[in-house]
N, C-alpha and C. Protein backbone atom coordinates (compact mmCIF):
# COMPACT_ATOMS: atom_id res chain seq x y z
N UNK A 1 11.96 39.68 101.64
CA UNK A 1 11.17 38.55 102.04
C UNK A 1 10.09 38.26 101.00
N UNK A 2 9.55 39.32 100.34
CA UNK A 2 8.44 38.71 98.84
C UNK A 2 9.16 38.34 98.45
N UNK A 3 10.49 38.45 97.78
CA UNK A 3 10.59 37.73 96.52
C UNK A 3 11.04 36.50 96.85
N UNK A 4 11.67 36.06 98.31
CA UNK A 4 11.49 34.76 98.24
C UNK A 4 10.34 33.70 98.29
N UNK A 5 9.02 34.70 98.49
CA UNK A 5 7.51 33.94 98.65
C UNK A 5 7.30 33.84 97.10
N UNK A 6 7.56 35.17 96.51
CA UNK A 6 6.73 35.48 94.97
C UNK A 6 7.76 34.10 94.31
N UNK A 7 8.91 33.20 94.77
CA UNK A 7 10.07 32.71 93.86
C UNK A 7 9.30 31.55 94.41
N UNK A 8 8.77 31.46 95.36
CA UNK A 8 8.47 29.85 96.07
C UNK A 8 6.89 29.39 95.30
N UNK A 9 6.31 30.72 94.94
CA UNK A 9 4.70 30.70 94.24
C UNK A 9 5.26 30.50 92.78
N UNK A 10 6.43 31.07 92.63
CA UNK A 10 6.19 30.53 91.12
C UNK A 10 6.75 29.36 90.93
N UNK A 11 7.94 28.79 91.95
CA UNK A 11 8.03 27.50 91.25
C UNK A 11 6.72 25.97 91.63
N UNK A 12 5.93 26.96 92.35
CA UNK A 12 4.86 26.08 92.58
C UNK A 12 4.29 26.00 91.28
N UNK A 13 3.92 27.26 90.49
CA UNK A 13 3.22 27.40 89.53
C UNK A 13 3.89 26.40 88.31
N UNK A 14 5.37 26.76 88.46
CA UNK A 14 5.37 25.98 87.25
C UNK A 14 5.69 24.43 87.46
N UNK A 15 5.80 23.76 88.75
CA UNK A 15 5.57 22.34 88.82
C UNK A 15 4.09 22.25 88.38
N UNK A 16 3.12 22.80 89.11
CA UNK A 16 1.93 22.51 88.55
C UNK A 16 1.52 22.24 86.84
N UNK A 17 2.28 23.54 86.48
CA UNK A 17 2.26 23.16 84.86
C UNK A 17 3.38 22.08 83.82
N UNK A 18 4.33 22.08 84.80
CA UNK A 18 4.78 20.79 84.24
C UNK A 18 4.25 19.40 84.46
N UNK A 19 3.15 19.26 85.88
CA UNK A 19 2.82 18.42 85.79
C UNK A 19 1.63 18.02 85.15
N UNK A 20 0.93 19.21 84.62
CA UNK A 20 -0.09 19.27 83.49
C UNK A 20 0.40 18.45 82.00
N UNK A 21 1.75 19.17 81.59
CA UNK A 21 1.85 19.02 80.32
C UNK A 21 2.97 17.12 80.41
N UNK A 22 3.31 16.97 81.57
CA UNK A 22 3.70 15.49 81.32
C UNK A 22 2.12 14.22 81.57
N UNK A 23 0.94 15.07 82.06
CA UNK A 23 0.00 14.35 81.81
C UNK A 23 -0.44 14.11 80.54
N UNK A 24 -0.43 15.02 79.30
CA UNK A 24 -0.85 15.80 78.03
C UNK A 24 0.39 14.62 77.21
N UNK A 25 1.06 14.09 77.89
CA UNK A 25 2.57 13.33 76.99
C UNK A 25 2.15 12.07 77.60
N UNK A 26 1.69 11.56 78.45
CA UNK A 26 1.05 10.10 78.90
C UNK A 26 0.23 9.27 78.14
N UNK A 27 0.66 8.14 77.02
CA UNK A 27 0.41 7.49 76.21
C UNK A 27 -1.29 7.28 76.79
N UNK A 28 -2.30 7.74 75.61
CA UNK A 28 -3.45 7.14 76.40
C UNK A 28 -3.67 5.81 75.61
N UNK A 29 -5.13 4.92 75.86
CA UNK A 29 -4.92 4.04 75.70
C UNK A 29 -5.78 4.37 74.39
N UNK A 30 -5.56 3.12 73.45
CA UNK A 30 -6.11 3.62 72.18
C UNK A 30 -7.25 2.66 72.33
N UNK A 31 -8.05 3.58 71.72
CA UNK A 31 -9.51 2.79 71.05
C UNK A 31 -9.20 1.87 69.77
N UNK A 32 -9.90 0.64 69.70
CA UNK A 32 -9.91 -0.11 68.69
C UNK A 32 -11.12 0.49 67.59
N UNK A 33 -10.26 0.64 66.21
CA UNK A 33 -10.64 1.85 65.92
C UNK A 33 -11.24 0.47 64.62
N UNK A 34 -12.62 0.56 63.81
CA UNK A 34 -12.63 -0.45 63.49
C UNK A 34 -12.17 -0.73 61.96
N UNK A 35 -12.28 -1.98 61.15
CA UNK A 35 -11.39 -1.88 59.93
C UNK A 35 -12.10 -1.99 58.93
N UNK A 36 -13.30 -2.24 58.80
CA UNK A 36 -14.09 -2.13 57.97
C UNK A 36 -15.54 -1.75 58.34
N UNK A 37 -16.10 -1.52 56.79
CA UNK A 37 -17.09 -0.34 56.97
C UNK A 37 -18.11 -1.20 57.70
N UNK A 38 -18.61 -2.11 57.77
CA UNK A 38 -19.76 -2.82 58.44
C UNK A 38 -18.74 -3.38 60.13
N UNK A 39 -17.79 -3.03 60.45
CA UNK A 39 -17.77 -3.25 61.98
C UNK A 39 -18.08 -1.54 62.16
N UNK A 40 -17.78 -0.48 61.61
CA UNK A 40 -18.03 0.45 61.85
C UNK A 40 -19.51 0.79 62.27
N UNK A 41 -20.07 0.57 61.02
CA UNK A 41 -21.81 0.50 61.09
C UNK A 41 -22.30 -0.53 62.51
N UNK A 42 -21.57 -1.73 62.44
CA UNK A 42 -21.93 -2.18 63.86
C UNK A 42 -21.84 -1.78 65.16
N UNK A 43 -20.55 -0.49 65.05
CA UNK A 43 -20.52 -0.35 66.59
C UNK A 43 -21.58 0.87 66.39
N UNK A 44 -21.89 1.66 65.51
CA UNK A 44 -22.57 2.72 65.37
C UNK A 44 -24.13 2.52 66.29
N UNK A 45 -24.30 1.19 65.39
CA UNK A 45 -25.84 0.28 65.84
C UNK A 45 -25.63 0.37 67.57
N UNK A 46 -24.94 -0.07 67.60
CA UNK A 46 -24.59 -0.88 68.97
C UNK A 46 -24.35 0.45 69.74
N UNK A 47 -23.90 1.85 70.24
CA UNK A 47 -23.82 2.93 70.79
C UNK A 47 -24.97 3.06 70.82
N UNK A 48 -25.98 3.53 69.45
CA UNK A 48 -27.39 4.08 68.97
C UNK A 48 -28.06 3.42 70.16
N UNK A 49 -28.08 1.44 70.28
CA UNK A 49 -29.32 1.15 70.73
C UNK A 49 -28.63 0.73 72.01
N UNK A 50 -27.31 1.48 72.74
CA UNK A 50 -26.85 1.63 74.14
C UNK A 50 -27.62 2.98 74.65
N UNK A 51 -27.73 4.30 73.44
CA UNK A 51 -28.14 5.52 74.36
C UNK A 51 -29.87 5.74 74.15
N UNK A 52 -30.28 4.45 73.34
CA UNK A 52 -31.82 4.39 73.20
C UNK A 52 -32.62 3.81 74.60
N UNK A 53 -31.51 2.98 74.82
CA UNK A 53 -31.66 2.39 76.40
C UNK A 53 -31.39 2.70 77.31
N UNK A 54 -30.91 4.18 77.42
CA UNK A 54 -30.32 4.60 78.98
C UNK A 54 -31.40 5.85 78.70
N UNK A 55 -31.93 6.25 77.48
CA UNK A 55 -32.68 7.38 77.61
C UNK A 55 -33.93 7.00 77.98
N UNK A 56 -34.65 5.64 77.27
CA UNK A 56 -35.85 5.13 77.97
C UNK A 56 -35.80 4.49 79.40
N UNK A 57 -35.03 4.39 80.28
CA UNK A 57 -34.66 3.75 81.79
C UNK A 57 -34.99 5.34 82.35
N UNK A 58 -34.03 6.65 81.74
CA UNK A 58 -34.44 7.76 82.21
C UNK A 58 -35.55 8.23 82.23
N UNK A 59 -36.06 7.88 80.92
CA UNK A 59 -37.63 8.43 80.96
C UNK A 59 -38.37 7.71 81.84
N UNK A 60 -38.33 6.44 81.93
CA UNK A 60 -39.02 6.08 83.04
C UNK A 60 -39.27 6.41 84.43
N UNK A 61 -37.79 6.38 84.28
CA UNK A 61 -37.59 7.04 86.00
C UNK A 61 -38.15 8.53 86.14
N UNK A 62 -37.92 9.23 85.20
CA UNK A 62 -38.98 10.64 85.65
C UNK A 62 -40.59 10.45 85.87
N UNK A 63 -40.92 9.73 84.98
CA UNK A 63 -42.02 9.22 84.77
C UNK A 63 -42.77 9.09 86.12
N UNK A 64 -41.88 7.86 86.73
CA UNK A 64 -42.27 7.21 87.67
C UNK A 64 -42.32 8.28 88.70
N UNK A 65 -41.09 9.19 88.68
CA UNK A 65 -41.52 10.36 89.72
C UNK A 65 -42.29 11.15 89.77
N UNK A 66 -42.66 11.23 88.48
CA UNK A 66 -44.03 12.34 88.52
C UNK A 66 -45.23 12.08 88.97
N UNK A 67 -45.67 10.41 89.14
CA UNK A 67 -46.93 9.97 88.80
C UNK A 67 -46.88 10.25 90.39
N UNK A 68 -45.38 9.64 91.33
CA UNK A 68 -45.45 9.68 92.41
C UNK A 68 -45.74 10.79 93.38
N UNK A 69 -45.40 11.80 93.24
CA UNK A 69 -45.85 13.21 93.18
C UNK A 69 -46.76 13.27 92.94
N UNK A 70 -47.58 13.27 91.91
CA UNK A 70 -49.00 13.42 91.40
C UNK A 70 -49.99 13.02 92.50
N UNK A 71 -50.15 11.68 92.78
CA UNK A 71 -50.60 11.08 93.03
C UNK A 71 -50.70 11.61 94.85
N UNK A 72 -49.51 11.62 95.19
CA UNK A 72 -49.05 12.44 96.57
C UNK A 72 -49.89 13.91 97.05
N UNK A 73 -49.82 14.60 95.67
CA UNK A 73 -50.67 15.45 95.97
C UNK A 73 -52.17 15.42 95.74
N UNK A 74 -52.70 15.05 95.00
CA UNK A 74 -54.05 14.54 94.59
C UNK A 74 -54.99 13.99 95.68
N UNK A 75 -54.19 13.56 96.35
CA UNK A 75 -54.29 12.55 97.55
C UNK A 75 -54.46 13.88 99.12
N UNK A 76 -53.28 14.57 99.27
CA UNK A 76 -53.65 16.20 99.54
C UNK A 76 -54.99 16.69 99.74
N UNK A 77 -54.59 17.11 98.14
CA UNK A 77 -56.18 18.23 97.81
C UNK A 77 -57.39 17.67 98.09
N UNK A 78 -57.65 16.07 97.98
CA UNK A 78 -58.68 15.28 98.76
C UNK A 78 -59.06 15.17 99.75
N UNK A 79 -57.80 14.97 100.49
CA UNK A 79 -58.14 15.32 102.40
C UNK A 79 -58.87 16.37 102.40
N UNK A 80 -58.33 17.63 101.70
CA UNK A 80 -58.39 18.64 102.37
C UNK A 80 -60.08 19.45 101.33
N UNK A 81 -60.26 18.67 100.54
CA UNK A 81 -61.57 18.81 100.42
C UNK A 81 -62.78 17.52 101.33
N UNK A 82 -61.94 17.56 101.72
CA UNK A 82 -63.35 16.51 102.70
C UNK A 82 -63.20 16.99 104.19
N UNK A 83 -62.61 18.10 104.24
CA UNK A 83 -62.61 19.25 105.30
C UNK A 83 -63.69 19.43 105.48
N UNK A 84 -64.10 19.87 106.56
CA UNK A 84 -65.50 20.98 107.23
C UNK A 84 -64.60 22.07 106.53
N UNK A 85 -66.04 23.23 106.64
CA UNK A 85 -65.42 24.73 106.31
C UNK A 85 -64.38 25.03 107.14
N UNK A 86 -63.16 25.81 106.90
CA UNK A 86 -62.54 26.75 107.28
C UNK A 86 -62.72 27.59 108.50
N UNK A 87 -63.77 27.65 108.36
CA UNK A 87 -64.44 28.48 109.59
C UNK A 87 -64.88 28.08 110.86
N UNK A 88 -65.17 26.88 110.97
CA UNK A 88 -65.06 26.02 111.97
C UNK A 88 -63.78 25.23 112.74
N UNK A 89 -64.35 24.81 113.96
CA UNK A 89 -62.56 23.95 114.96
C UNK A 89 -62.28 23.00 114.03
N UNK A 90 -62.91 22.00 113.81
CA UNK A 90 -62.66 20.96 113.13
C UNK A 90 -62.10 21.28 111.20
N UNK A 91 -62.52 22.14 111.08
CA UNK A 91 -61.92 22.46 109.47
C UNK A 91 -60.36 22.71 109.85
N UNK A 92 -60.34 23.41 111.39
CA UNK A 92 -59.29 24.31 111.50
C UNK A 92 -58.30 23.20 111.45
N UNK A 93 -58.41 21.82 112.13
CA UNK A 93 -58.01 20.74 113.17
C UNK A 93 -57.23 19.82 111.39
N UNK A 94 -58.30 20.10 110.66
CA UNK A 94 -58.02 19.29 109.59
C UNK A 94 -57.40 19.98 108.45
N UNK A 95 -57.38 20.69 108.20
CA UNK A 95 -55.91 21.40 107.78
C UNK A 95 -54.71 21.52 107.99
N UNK A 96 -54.65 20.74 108.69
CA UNK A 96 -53.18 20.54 109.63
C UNK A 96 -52.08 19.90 108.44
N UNK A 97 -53.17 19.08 107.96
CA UNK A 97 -52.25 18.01 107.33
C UNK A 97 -51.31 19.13 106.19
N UNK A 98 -51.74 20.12 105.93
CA UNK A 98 -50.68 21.07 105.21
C UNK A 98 -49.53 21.41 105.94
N UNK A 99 -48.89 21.29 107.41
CA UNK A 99 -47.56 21.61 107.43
C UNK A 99 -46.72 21.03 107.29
N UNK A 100 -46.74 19.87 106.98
CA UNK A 100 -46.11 19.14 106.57
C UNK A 100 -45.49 19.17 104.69
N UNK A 101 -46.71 19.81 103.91
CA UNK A 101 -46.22 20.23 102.66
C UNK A 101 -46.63 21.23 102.20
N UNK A 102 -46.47 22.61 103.19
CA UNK A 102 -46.58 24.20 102.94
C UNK A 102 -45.68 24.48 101.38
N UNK A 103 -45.99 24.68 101.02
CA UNK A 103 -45.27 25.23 100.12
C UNK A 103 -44.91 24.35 98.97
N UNK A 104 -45.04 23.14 98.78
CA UNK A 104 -44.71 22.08 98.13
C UNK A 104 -45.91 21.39 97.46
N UNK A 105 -47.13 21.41 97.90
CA UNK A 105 -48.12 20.82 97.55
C UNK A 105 -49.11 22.31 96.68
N UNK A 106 -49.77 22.80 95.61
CA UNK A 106 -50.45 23.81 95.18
C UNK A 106 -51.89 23.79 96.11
N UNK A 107 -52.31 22.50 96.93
CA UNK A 107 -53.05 23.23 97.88
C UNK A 107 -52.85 23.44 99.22
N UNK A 108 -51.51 23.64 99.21
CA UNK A 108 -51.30 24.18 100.73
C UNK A 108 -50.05 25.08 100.43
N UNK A 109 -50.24 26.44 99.78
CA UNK A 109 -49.15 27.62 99.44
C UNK A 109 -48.40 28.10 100.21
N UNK A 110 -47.31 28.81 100.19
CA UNK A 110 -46.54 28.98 101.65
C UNK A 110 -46.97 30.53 101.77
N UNK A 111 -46.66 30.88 103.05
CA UNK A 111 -47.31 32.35 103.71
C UNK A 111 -46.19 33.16 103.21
């Protein structure tokens, strides 16, 4: 009874790899490859100031997340300096606003 499982696993195995290597034989499509030296230099330009523009959209966008964050917490540490002491109900009452970002905000650390 294995060797008719171990005979059924391998011809699995090797459809799998034949169907690897007739992918590897599937005409791909060709790039227009260019014919002279200044369309070359043009598409060169033209990639350059495609990944100059997806890297400054990225930078932005981090950007923009950081300030947002920043700002998120800043905003935090303010509440929570316009606290009464610690030691009092009302300091206690106003600290609250940290469970919401235990661990996420540097003035409210997790236990």
């Amino acid at each position: 009874m294995r060797t008719g499982a171990k005979d059924k696993e391998d011809d699995n195995r090797l459809g799998t790899l034949l169907g690897i290597i007739k992918e590897d034989e599937k005409p791909k499509p060709a790039t227009q490859q260019p014919r002279t030296m200044d369309d070359l230099i043009a598409k060169i330009e033209a990639n350059q100031q495609q990944r100059t523009q997806d890297e400054r959209t990225a930078f932005e966008q981090v950007a923009s997340k950081k300030s947002a964050s920043a700002s998120a917490e800043s905003s935090v540490q303010a509440q929570l300096h316009r606290c009464p002491g610690a030691n009092t109900l009302q300091g206690l009452e106003c600290r609250r606003i940290c469970a919401s970002v235990t661990g996420k905000d540097p003035a409210c650390p997790a236990m």
